[in-house]
Protein backbone atom coordinates (compact mmCIF):
# COMPACT_ATOMS: atom_id res chain seq x y z
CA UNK A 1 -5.51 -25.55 3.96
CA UNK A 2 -7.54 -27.22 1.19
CA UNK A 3 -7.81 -23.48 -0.41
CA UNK A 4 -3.92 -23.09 -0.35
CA UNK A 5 -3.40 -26.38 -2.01
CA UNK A 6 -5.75 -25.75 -4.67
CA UNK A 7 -4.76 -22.34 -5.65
CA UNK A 8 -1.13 -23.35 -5.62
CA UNK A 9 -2.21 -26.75 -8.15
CA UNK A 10 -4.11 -23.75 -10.42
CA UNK A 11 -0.94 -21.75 -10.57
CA UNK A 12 1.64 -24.21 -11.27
CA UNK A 13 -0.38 -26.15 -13.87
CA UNK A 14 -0.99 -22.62 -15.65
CA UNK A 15 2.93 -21.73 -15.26
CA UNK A 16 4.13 -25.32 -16.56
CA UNK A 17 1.09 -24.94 -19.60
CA UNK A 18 2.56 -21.98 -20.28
CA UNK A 19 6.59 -22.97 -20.28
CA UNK A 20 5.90 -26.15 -22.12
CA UNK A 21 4.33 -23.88 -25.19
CA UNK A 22 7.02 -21.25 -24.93
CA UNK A 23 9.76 -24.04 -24.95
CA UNK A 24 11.46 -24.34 -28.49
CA UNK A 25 11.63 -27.85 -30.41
CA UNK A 26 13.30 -29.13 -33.32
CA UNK A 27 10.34 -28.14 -35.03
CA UNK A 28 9.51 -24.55 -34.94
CA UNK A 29 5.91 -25.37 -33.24
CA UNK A 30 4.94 -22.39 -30.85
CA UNK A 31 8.27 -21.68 -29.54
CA UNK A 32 8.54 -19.38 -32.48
CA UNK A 33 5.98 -17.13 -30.76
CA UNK A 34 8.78 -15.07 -29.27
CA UNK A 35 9.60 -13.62 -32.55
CA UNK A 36 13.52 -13.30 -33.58
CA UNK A 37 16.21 -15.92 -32.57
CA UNK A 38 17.05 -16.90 -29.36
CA UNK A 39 20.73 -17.37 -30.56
CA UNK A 40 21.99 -13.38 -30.83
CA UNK A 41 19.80 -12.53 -27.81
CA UNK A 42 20.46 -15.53 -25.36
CA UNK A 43 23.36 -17.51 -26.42
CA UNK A 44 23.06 -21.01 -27.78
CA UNK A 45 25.91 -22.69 -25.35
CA UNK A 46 25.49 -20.49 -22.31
CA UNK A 47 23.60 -21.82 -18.77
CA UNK A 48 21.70 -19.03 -18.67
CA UNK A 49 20.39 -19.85 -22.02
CA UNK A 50 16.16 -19.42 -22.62
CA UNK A 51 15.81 -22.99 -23.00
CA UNK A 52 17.79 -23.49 -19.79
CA UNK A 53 15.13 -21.48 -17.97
CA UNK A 54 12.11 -22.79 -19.07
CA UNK A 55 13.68 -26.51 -18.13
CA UNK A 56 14.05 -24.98 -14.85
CA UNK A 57 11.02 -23.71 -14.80
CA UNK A 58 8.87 -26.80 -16.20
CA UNK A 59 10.93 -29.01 -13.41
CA UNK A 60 10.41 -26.81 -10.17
CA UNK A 61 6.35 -26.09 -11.78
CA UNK A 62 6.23 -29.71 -11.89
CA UNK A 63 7.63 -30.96 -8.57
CA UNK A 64 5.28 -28.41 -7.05
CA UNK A 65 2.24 -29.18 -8.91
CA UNK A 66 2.76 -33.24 -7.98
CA UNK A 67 3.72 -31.98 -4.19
CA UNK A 68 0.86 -30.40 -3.87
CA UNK A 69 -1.84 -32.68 -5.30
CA UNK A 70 -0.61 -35.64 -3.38
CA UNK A 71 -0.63 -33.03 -0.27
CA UNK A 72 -4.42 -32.06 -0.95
CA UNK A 73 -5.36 -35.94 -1.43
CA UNK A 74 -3.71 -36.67 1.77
């Protein structure tokens, strides 16, 4: 079980690395990795925007990464 725990920590501390760097600030940063705009592509004002995704994917990498170190210290 201690395996499980541990490889799941690994992967969602690599995914939310990963999203955080991707995300897009006020200042250009690494978010401008991606290349052209996100506003022709993904829409500025829609849900299903880019930056809506990687929220939703730094929240759920998160809750899962603190789920499963407090399971694997239990």
């Amino acid at each position: 079980m201690t395996m499980l725990f541990s490889i799941t920590i690994l992967v969602s501390s690599v995914l939310l690395i990963i999203s955080v760097l991707l995300r897009e600030s006020s200042s250009e940063g690494l978010g401008a990795i991606s290349g052209s705009s996100s506003d022709s592509l993904w829409g500025k004002n829609k849900g299903t925007s880019k930056q809506a995704m990687l929220n939703r994917v730094i929240i759920v990498s998160a809750v899962v990464f603190i789920i499963s170190a407090v399971a694997l210290a239990a």
